[in-house]
Protein backbone atom coordinates (compact mmCIF):
# COMPACT_ATOMS: atom_id res chain seq x y z
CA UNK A 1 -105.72 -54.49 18.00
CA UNK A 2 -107.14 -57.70 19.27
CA UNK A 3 -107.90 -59.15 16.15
CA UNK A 4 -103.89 -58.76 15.07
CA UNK A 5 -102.80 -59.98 18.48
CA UNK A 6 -104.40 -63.03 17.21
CA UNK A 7 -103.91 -63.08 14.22
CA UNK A 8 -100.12 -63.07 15.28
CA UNK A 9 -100.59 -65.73 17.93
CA UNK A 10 -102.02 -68.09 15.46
CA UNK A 11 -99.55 -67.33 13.06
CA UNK A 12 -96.81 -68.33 15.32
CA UNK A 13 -98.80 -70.86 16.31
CA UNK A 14 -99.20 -72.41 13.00
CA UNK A 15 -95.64 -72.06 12.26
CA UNK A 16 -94.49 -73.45 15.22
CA UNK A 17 -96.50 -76.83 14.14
CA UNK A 18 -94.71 -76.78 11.08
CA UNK A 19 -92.45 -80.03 10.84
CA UNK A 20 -88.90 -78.55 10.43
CA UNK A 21 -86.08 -81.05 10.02
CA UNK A 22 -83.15 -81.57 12.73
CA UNK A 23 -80.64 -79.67 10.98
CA UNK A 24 -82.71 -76.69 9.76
CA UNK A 25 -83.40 -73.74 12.22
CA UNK A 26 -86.13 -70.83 11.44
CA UNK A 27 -85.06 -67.28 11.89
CA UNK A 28 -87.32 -64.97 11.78
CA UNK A 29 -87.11 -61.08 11.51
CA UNK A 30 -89.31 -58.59 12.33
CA UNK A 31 -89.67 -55.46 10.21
CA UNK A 32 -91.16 -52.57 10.91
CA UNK A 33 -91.70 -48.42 10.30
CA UNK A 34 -90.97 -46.02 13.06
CA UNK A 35 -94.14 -45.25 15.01
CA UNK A 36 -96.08 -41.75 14.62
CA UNK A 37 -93.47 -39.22 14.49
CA UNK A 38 -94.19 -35.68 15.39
CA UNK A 39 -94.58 -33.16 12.45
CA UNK A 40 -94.94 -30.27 14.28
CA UNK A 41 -92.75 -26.96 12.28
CA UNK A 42 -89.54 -26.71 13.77
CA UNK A 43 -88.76 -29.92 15.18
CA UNK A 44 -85.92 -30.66 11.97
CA UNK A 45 -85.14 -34.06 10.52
CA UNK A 46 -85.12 -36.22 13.59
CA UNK A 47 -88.28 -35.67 15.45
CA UNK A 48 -89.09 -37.07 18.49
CA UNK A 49 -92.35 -39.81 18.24
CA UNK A 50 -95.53 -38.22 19.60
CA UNK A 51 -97.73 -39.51 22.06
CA UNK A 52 -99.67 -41.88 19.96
CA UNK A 53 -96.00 -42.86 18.41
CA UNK A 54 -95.12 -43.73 21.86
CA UNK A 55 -97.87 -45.74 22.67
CA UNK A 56 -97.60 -47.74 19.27
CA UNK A 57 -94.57 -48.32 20.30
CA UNK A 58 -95.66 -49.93 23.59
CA UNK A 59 -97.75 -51.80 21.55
CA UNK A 60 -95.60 -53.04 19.04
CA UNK A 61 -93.22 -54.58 22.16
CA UNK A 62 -96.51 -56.27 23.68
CA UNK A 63 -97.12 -58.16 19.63
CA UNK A 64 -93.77 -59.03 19.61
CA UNK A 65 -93.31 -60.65 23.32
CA UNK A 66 -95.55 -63.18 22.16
CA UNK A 67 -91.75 -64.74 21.56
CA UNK A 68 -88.88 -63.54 23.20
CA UNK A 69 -86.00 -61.55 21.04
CA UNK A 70 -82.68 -62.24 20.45
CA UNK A 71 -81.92 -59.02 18.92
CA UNK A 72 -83.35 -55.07 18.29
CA UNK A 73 -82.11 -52.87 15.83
CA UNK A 74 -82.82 -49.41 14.61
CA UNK A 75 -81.29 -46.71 12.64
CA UNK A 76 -79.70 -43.82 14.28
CA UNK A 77 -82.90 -41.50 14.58
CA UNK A 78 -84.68 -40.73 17.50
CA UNK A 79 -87.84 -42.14 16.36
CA UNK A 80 -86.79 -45.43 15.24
CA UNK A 81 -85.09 -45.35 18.48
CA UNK A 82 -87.85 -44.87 20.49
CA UNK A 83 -90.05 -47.21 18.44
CA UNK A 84 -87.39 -50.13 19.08
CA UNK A 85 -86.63 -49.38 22.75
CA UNK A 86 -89.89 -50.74 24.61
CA UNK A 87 -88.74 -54.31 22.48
CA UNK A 88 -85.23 -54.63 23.40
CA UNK A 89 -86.22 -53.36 27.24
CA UNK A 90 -88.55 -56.28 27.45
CA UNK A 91 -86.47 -58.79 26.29
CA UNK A 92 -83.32 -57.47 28.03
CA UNK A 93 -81.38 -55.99 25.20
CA UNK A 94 -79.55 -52.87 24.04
CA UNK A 95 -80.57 -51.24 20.73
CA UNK A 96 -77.99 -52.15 18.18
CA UNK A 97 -77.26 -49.05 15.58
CA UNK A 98 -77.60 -50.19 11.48
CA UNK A 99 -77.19 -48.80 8.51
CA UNK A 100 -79.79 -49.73 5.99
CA UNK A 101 -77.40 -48.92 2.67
CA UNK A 102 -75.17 -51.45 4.24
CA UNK A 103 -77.38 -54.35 4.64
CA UNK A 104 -76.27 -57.37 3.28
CA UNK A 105 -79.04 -59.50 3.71
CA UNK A 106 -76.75 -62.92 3.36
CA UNK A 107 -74.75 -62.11 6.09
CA UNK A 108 -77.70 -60.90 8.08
CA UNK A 109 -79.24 -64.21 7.51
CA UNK A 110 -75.92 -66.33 8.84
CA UNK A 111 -75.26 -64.42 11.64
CA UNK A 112 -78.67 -64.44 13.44
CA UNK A 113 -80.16 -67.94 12.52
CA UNK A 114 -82.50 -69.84 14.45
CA UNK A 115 -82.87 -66.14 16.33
CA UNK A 116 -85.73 -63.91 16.55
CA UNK A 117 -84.74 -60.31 15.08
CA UNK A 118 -86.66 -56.59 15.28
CA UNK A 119 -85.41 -54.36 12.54
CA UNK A 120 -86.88 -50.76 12.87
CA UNK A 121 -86.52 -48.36 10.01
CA UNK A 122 -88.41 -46.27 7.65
CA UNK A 123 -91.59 -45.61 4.94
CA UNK A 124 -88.67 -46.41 2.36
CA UNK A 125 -85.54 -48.87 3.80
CA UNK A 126 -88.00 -51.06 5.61
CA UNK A 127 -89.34 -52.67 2.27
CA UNK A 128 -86.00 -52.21 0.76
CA UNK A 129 -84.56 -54.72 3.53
CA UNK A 130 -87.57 -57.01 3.46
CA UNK A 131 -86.73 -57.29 -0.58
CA UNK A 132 -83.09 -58.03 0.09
CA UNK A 133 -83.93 -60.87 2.16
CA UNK A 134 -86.29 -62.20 -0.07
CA UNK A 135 -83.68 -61.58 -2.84
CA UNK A 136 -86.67 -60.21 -4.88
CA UNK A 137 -88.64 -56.63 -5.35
CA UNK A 138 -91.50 -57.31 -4.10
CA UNK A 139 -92.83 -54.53 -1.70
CA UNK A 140 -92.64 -50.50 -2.44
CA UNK A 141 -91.87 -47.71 -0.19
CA UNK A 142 -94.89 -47.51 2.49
CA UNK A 143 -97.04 -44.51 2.25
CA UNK A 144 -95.92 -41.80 5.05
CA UNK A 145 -99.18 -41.94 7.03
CA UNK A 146 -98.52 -45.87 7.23
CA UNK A 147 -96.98 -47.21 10.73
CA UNK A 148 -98.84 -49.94 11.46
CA UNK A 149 -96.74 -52.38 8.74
CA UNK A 150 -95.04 -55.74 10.37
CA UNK A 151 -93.82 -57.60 8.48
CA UNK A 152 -92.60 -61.41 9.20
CA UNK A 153 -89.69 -62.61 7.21
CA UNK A 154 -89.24 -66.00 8.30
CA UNK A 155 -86.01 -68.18 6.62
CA UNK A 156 -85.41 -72.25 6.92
CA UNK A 157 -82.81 -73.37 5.55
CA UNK A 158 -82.87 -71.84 1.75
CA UNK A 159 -86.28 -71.17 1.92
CA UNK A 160 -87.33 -67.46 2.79
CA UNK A 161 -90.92 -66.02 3.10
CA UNK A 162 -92.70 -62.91 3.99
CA UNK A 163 -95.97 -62.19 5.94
CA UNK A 164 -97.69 -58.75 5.84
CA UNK A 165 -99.75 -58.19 8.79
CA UNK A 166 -100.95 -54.22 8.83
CA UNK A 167 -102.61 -52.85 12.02
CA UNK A 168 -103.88 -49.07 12.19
């Protein structure tokens, strides 16, 4: 874990040295899977996360206050729920309900530059949304026992690109 907290910290680091003209603003959004969800027979189709999920969770709001938020959102399941919530409590904001079919990445892009966004979702809409912001196919569906996937979508101006930073 402390060899991604730096690796994020000099990532943001870097990019924050980047020269980035007056008029041009980065936004950056942060994608990532639900934490550990509990599999346990019986619980349905929108478990709870268990107590490692809960802790990644924790975790996943400590990476990410290395810069504040401007925005969390998550899809209406309890464990994308509970995987965003530690986030927006830190930075002081409610969890804003999406709908990954719905994304238009365009309008996405507009309406939150120069912010800092979390996205929570799933093993198959979180590379789905990283591709439509890209405006390319680039990542598949993440394996099911994957939840340690961020990835860092960063746009100036027209230019978009992706980081994959994996932590298990």
């Amino acid at each position: 874990m402390k060899k991604f907290l730096r690796a994020v910290a000099l990532g943001l680091f870097m990019w924050s040295c980047t020269p980035v003209s007056e008029d041009s603003s980065v936004t950056t959004f942060y994608l990532i899977r639900h934490a550990e969800k509990d599999r346990s027979e019986g619980v349905g189709k929108d478990p709870q996360l268990t107590e490692n999920g809960l802790k990644r969770a924790q975790r996943w709001a400590e990476v990410l206050g290395l810069e504040p938020l401007d925005a969390v959102y998550s899809t209406d399941y309890q464990r994308t729920r509970q995987t965003a919530a530690p986030a927006a409590m830190a930075n002081g904001l409610e969890i804003t309900l999406y709908e990954p079919n719905a994304f238009d990445a365009k309008a996405w892009i507009a309406q939150h530059k120069g912010q800092r966004v979390l996205i929570v979702g799933h093993s198959n809409t979180t590379p789905m949304l990283v591709n439509k912001l890209l405006a390319e196919e680039r990542f598949s569906d993440i394996n099911d026992s994957i939840n340690g996937n961020l990835y860092v979508v960063t746009v100036i101006g027209e230019t978009v690109g992706v980081e994959l930073l994996s932590v298990e």
